[in-house]
Protein backbone atom coordinates (compact mmCIF):
# COMPACT_ATOMS: atom_id res chain seq x y z
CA UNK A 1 -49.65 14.10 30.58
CA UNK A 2 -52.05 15.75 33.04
CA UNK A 3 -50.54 18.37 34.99
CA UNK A 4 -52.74 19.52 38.18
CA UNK A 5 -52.43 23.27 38.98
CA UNK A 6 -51.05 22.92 42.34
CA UNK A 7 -48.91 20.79 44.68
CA UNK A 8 -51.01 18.34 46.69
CA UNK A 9 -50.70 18.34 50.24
CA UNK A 10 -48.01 15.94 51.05
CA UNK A 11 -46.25 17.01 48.49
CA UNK A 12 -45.98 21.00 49.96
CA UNK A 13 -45.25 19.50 53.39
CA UNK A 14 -42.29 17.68 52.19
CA UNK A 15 -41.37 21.04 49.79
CA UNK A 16 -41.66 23.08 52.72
CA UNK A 17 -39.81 20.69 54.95
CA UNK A 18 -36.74 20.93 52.33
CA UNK A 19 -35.88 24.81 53.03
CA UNK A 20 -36.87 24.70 56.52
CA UNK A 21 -33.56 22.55 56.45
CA UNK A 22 -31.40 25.03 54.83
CA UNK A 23 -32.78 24.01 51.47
CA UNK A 24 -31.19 21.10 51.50
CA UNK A 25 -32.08 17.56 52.85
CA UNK A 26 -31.06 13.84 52.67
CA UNK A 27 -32.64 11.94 49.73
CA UNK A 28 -32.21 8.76 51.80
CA UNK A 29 -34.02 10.14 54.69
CA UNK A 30 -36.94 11.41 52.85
CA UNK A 31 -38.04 8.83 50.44
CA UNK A 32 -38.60 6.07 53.40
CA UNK A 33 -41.13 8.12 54.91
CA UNK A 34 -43.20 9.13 51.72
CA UNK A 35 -41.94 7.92 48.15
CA UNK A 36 -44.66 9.48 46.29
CA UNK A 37 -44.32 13.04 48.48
CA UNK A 38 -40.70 13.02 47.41
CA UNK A 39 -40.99 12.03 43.46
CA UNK A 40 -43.80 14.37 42.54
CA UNK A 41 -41.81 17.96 43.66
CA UNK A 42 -39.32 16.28 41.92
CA UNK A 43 -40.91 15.30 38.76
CA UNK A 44 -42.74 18.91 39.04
CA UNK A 45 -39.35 20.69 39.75
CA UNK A 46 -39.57 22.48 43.20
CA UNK A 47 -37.19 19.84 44.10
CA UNK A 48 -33.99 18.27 42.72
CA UNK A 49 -31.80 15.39 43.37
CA UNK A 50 -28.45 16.12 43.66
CA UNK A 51 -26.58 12.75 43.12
CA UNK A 52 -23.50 13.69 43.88
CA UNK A 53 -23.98 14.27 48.07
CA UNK A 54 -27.34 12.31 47.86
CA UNK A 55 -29.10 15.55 48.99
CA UNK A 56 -32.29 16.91 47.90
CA UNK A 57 -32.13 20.42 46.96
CA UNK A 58 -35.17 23.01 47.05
CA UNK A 59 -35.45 25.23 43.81
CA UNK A 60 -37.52 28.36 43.33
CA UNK A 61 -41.15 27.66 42.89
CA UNK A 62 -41.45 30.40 40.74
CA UNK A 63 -38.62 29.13 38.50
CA UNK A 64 -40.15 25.61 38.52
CA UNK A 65 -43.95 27.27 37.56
CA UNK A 66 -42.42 29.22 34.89
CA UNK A 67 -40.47 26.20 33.54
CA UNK A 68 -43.42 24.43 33.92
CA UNK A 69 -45.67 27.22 32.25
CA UNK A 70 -43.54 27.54 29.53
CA UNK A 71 -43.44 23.83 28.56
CA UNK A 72 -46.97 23.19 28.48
CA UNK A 73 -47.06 26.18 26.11
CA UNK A 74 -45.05 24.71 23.70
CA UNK A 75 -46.98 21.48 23.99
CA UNK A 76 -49.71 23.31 23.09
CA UNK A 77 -48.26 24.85 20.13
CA UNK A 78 -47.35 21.85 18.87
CA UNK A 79 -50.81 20.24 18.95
CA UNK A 80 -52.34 23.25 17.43
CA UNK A 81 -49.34 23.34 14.19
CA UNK A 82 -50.11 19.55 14.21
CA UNK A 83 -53.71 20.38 14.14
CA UNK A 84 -53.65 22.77 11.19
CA UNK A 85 -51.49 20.04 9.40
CA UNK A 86 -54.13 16.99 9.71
CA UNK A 87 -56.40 19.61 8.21
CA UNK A 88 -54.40 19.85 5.10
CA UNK A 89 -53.55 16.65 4.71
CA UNK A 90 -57.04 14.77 3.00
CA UNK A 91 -56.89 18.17 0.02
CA UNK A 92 -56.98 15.48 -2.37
CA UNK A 93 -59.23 13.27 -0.95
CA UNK A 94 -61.86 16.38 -0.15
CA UNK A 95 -61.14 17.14 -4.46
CA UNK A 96 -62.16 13.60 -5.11
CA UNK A 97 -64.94 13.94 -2.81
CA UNK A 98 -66.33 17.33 -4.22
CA UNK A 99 -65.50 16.01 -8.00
CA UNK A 100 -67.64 13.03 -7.66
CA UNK A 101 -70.83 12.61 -9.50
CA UNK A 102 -74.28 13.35 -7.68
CA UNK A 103 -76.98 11.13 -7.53
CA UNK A 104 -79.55 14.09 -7.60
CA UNK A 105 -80.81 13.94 -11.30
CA UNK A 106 -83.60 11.52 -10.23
CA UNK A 107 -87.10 13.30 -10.76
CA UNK A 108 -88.70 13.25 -7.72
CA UNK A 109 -92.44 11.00 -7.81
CA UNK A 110 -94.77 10.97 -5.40
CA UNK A 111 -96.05 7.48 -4.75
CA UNK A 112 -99.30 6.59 -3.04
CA UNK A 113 -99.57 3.36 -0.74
CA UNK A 114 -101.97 2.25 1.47
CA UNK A 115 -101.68 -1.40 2.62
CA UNK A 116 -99.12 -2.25 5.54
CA UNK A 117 -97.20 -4.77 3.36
CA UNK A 118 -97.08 -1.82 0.65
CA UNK A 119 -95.64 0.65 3.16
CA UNK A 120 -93.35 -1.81 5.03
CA UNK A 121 -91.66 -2.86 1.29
CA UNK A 122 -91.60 1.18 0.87
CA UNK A 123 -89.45 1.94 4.06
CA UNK A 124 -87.29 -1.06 3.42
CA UNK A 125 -86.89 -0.04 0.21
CA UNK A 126 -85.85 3.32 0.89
CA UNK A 127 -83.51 2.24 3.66
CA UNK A 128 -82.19 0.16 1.40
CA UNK A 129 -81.19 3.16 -1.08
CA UNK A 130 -80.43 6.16 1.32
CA UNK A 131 -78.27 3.61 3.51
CA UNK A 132 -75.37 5.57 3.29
CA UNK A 133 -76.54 9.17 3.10
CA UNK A 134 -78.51 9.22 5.57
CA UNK A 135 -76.36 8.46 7.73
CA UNK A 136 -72.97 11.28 6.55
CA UNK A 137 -75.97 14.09 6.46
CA UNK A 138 -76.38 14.06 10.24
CA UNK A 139 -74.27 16.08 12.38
CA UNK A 140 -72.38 14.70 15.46
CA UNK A 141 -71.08 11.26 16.15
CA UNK A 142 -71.92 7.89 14.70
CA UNK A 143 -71.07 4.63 14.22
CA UNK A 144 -68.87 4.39 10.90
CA UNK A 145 -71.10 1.50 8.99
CA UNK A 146 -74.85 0.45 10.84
CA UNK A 147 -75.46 -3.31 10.97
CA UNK A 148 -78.38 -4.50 8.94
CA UNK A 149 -80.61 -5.92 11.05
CA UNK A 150 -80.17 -2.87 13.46
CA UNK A 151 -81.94 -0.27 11.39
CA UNK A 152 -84.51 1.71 12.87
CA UNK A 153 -87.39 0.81 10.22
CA UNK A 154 -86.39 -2.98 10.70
CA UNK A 155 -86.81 -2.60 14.63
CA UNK A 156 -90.05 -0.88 14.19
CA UNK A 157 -91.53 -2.97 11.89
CA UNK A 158 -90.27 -6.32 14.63
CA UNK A 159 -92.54 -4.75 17.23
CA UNK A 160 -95.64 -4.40 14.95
């Protein structure tokens, strides 16, 4: 839930309206005029509906900020202990992760071609084979698997 910082301008008028009134008002006599202006001190807390009489009562704003204040808080405290838990929970996926074998023992050759069908076999080939490293080394966001006939070297090659 998105709380904005402060009241909204029908919704102070019909706040202020409240104590000018002895800090009380009729519910019924309000909501007619402005349903919206009426629910949102409410929902925020500046104002409260007391059933009983069918009046609407004004309340401290400072109480209702500090209620307020201190709610979000623990919101917020919540997401960050829930935070520090969905770090902890893939430790045994990062240890399989870490603990698998590397692919890195291949010597490295250097390989000379010079013909366009040479070097467009080359790049497929090697798009082929780094298909999914390439794309896990770069930082940021991207899409979780790349369709096939989406691949860079496959559009380049289309336009040639």
């Amino acid at each position: 839930m998105t709380e904005r910082a402060a009241p909204g301008a029908a919704e102070r008028a019909m706040y202020l309206a409240v104590p000018a009134q002895g800090g009380r008002t009729s519910f019924h006599e309000a909501v007619p005029e402005d349903a919206d202006a009426v629910l949102a001190p409410v929902r925020r807390g500046l104002l409260v509906h007391r059933t009983p009489d069918g009046t609407l009562g004004a309340v401290d704003p400072r109480a209702a900020a500090e209620r307020t204040g201190n709610r979000l808080r623990a919101e917020g405290l919540a997401r960050l202990r829930r935070a520090d838990r969905v770090a902890e929970e893939p430790a045994d996926l990062a240890e399989a992760y870490d603990g698998a074998p590397r692919t890195g023992d291949r010597v490295a050759t250097v390989r000379h071609v010079d013909e366009k069908a040479q070097i467009r076999h080359q790049v497929l080939q090697l798009e082929t084979e780094c298909r999914q490293g390439v794309p896990a080394a770069r930082p940021g966001h991207r899409p979780a698997e790349l369709p096939a006939d989406e691949s860079r070297p496959r559009r380049t090659m289309a336009r040639e």
